[in-house]
Protein backbone atom coordinates (compact mmCIF):
# COMPACT_ATOMS: atom_id res chain seq x y z
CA UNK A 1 67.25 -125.57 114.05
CA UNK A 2 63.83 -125.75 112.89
CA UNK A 3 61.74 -128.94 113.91
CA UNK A 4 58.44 -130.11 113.19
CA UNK A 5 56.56 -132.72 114.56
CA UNK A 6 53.81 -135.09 113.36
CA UNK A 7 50.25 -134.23 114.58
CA UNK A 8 47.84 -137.36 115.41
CA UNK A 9 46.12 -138.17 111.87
CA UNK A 10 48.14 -136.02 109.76
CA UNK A 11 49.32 -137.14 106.36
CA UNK A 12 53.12 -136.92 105.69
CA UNK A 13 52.70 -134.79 102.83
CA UNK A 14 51.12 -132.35 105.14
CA UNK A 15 54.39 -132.57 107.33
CA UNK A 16 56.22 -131.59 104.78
CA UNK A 17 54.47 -128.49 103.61
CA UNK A 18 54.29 -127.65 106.99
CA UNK A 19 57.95 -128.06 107.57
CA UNK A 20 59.04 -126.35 104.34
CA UNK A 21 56.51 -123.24 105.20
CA UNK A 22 58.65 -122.98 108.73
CA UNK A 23 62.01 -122.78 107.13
CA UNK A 24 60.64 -120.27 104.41
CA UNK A 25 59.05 -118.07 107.43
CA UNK A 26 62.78 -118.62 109.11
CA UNK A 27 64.72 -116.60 106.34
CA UNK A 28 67.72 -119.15 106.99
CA UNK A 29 67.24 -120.66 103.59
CA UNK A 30 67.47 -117.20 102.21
CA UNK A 31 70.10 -116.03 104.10
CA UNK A 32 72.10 -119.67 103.15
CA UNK A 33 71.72 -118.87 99.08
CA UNK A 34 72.71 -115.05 99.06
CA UNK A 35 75.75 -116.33 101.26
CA UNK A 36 76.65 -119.32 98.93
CA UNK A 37 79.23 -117.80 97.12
CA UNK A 38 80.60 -114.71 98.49
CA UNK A 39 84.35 -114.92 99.79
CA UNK A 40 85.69 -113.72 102.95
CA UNK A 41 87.74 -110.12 102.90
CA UNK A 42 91.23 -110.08 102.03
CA UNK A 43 93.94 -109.49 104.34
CA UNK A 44 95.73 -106.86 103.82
CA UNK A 45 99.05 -108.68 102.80
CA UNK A 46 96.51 -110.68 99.59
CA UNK A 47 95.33 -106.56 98.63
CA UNK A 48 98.85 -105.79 98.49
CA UNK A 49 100.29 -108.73 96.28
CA UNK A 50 96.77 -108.05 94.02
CA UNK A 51 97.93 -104.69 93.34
CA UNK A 52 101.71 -105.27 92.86
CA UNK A 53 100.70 -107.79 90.06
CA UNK A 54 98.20 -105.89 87.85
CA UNK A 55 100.51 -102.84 88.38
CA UNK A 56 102.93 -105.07 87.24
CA UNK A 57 100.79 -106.70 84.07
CA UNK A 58 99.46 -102.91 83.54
CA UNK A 59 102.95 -101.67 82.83
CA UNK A 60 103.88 -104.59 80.80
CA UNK A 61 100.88 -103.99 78.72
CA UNK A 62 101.58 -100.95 77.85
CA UNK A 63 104.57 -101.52 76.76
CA UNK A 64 103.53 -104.05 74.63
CA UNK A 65 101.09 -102.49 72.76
CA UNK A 66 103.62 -98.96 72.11
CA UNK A 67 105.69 -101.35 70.76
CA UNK A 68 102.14 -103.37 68.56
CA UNK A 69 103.00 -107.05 70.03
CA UNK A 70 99.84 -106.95 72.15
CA UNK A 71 97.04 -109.72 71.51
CA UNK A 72 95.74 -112.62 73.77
CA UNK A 73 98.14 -115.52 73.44
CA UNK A 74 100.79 -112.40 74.56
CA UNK A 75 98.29 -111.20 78.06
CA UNK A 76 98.45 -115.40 78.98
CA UNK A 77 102.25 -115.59 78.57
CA UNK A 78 103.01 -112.53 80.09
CA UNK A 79 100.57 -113.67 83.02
CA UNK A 80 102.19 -117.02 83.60
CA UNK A 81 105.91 -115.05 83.31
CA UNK A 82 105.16 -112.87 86.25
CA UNK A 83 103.12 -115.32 88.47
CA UNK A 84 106.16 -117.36 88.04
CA UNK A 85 108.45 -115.01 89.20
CA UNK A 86 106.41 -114.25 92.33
CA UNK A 87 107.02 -117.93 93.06
């Protein structure tokens, strides 16, 4: 934790530039942002199920377009029909 104290006869705007120059220096504001968003790994049980389901939508598709039914109100049914059946 990074703290900063007031100095005898120092302005508060001068704290604060001093205080955001520490954290800069620190890297922990850095390291906060590029870690903001990213997800933890999979286990392997969620890699599995993943691949079972777009093997599963990969088939179907192809299917659908030998037979020249494929388009995108087709993909969402076909997604909700087998996330449904996973259920």
């Amino acid at each position: 934790m990074i703290q900063v104290q007031k100095k005898d006869r120092e302005t508060s705007e001068n704290l604060i530039k001093r205080f955001t120059r520490r954290v800069q220096q620190s890297g922990t504001l850095m390291e906060v942002r590029r870690s903001r968003f990213r997800k933890g790994d999979k286990s392997k049980i969620e890699r599995r199920d993943e691949a079972l389901y777009k093997n599963k939508i990969r088939k179907e598709i192809g299917k659908l377009k030998k037979m020249g039914r494929f388009d995108d109100e087709t993909l969402r049914e076909l997604k909700k029909k087998i996330k449904q059946g996973q259920q």
